[in-house]
C-alpha atoms as a PDB file:
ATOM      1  CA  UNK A   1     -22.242  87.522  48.558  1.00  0.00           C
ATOM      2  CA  UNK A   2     -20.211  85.607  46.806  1.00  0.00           C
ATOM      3  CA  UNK A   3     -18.048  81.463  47.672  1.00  0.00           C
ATOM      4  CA  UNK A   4     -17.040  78.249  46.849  1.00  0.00           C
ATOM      5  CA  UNK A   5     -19.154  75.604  46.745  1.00  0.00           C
ATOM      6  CA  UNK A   6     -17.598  71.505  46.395  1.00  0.00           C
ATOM      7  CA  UNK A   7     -19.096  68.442  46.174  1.00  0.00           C
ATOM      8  CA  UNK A   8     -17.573  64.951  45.586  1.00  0.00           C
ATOM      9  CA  UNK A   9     -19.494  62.092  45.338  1.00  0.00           C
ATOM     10  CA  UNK A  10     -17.073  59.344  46.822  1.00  0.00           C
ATOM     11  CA  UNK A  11     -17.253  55.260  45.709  1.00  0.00           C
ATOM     12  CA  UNK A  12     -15.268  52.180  47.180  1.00  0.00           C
ATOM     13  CA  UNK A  13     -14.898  53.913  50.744  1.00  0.00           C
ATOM     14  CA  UNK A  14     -12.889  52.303  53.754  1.00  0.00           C
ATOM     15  CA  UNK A  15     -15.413  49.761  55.259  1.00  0.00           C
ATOM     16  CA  UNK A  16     -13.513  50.090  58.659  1.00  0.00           C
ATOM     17  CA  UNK A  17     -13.965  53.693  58.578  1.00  0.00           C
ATOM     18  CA  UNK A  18     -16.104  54.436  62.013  1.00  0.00           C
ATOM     19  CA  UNK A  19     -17.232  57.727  60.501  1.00  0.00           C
ATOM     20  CA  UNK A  20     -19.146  55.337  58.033  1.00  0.00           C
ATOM     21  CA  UNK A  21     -21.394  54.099  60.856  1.00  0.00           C
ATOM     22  CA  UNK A  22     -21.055  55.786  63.981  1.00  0.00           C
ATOM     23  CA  UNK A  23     -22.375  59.702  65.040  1.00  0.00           C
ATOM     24  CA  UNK A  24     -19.596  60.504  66.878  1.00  0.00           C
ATOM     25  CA  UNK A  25     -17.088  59.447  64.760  1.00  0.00           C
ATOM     26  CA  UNK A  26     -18.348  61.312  62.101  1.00  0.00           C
ATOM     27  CA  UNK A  27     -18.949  64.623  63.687  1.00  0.00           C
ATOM     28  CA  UNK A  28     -15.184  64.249  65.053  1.00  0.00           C
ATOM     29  CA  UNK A  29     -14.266  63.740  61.801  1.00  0.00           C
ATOM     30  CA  UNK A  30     -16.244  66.909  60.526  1.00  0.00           C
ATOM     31  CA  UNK A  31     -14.908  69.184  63.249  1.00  0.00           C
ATOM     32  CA  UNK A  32     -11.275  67.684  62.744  1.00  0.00           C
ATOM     33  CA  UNK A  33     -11.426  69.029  58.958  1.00  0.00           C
ATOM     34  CA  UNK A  34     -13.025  72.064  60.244  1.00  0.00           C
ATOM     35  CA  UNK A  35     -10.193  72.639  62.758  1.00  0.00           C
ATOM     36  CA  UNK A  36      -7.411  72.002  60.527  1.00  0.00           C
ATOM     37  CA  UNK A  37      -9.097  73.959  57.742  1.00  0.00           C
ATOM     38  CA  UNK A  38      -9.243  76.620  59.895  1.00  0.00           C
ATOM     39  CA  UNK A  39     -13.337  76.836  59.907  1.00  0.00           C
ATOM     40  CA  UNK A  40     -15.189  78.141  62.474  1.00  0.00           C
ATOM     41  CA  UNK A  41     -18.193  75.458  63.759  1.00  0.00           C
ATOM     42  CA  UNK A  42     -21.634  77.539  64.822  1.00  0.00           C
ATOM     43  CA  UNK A  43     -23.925  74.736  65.070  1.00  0.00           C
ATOM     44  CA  UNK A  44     -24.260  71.006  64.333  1.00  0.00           C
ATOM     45  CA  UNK A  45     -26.341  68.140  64.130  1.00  0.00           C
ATOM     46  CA  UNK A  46     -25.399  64.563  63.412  1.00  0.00           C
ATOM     47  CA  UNK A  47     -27.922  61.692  63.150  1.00  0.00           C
ATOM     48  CA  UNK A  48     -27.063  57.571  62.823  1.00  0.00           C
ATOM     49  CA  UNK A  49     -30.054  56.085  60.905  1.00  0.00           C
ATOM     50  CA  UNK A  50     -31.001  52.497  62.295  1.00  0.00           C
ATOM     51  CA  UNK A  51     -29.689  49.130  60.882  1.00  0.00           C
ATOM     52  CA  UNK A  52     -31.532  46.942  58.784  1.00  0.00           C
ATOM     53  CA  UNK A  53     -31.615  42.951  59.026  1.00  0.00           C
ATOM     54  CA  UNK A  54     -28.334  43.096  61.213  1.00  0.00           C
ATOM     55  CA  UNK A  55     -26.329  45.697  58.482  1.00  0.00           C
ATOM     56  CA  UNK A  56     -25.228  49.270  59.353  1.00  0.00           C
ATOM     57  CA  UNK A  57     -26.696  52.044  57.893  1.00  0.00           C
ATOM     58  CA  UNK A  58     -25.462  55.090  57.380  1.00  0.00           C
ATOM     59  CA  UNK A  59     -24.565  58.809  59.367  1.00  0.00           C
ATOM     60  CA  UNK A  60     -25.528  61.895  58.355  1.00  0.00           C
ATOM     61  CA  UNK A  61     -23.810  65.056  59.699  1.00  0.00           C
ATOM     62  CA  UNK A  62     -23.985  68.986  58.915  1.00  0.00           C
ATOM     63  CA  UNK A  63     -21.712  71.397  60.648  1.00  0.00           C
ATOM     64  CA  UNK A  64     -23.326  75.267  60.607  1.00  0.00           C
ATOM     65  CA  UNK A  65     -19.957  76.847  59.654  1.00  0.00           C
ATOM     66  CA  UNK A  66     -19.232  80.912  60.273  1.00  0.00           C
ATOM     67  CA  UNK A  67     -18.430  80.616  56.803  1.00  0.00           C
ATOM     68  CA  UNK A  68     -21.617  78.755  55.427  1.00  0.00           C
ATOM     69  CA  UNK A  69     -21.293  74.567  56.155  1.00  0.00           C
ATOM     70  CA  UNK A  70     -19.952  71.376  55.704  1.00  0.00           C
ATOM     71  CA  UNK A  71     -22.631  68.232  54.935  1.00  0.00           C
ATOM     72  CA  UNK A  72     -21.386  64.215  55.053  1.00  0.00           C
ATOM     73  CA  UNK A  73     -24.039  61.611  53.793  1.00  0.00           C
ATOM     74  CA  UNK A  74     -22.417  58.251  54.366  1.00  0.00           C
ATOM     75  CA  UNK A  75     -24.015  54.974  52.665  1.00  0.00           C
ATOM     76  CA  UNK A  76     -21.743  51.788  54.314  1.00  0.00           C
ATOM     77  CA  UNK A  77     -23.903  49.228  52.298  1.00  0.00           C
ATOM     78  CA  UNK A  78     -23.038  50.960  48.906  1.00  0.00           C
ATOM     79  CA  UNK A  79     -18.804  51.974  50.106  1.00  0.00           C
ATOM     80  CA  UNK A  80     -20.253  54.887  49.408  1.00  0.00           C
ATOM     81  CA  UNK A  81     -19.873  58.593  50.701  1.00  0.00           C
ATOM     82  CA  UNK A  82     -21.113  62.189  49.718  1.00  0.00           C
ATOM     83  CA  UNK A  83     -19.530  65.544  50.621  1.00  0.00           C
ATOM     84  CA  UNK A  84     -20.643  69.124  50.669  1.00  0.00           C
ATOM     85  CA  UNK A  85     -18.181  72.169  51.482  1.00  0.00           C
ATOM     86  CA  UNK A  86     -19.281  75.604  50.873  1.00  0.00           C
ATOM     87  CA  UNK A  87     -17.895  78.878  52.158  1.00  0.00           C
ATOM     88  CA  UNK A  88     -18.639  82.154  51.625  1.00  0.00           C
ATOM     89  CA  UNK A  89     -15.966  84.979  50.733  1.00  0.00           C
ATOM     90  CA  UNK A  90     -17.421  87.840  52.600  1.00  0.00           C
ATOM     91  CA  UNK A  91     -14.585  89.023  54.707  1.00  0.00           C
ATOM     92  CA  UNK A  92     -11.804  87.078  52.651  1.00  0.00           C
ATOM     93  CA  UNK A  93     -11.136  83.985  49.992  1.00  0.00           C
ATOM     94  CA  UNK A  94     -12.432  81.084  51.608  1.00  0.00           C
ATOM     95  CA  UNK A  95     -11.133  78.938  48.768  1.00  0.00           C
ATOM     96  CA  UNK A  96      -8.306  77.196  50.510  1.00  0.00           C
ATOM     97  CA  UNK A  97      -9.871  76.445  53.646  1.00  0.00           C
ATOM     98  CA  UNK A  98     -12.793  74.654  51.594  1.00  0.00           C
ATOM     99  CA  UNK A  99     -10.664  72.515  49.751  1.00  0.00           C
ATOM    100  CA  UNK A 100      -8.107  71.955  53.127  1.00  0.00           C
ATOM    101  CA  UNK A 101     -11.794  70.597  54.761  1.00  0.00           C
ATOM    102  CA  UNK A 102     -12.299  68.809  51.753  1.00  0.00           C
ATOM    103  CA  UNK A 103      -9.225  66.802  51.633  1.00  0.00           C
ATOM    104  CA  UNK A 104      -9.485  66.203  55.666  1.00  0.00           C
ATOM    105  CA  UNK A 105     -12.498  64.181  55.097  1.00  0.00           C
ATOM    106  CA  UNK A 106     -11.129  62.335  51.595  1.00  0.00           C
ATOM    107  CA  UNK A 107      -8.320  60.907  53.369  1.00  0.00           C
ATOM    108  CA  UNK A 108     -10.615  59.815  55.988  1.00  0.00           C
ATOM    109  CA  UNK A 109     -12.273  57.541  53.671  1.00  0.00           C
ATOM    110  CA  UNK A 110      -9.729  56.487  51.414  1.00  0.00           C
ATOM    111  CA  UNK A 111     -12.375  56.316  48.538  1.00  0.00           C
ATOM    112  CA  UNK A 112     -11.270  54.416  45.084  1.00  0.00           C
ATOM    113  CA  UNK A 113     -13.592  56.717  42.972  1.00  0.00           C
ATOM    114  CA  UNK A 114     -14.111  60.590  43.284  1.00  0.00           C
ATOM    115  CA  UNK A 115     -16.386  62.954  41.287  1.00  0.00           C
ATOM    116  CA  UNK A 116     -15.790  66.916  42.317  1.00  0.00           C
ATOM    117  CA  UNK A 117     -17.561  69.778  41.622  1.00  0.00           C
ATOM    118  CA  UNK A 118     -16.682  73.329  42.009  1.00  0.00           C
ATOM    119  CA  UNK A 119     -18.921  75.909  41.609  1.00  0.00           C
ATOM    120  CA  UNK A 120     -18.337  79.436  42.296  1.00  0.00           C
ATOM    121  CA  UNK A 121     -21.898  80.442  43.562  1.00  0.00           C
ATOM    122  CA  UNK A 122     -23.190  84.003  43.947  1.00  0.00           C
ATOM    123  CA  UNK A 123     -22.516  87.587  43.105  1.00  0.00           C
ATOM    124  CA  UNK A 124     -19.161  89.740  43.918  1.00  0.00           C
ATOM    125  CA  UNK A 125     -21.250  93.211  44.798  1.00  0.00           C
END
């Protein structure tokens, strides 16, 4: 088993991004990247955590993915936004779809600031 594992850590996100605050929006956001990524969605499960003193919190959201998953941590208070892609290369190079998911969900929130990480995780035999 072998894959590609990102992360980005995202700063200064859209405010008016629904996907900052809202489920739905978020996990149509996730499966939209997925889609166009060409991904494959096994399972999912997307939770909006409560507001505090009248301020929206954030969404979190994890797609099971054929090829491994896709995790969004959103934190509206801070602008702030982390991302997980991994795929696996079992069958082929997942490479490209992981970073076509990846940029999918960076232009959704615009951020000002982005840290990536790549890490190739695993063994080839």
């Amino acid at each position: 088993m072998h894959g590609l594992h990102l992360t980005a850590d995202l700063n200064g996100c859209r405010r008016d991004a629904l996907a900052m605050v809202d489920a739905d929006a978020l996990r149509a956001l996730c499966l939209g990247a997925a889609d166009a990524a060409g991904l494959t969605p096994v399972g999912e499960r997307f939770h909006k955590f409560a507001d505090h003193d009248g301020e929206p919190r954030g969404v979190t959201g994890v797609l099971l993915l054929a090829e491994s998953h896709l995790a969004v941590h959103t934190w509206p208070e801070l602008d702030a936004v982390t991302l997980d892609v991994y795929v696996c290369h079992r069958h082929a190079d997942n490479s490209a779809r992981a970073e076509v998911a990846l940029a999918a969900l960076l232009a959704a929130f615009a951020p000002r600031r982005v840290v990536r990480h790549a890490v190739q995780r695993g063994t080839s035999a």
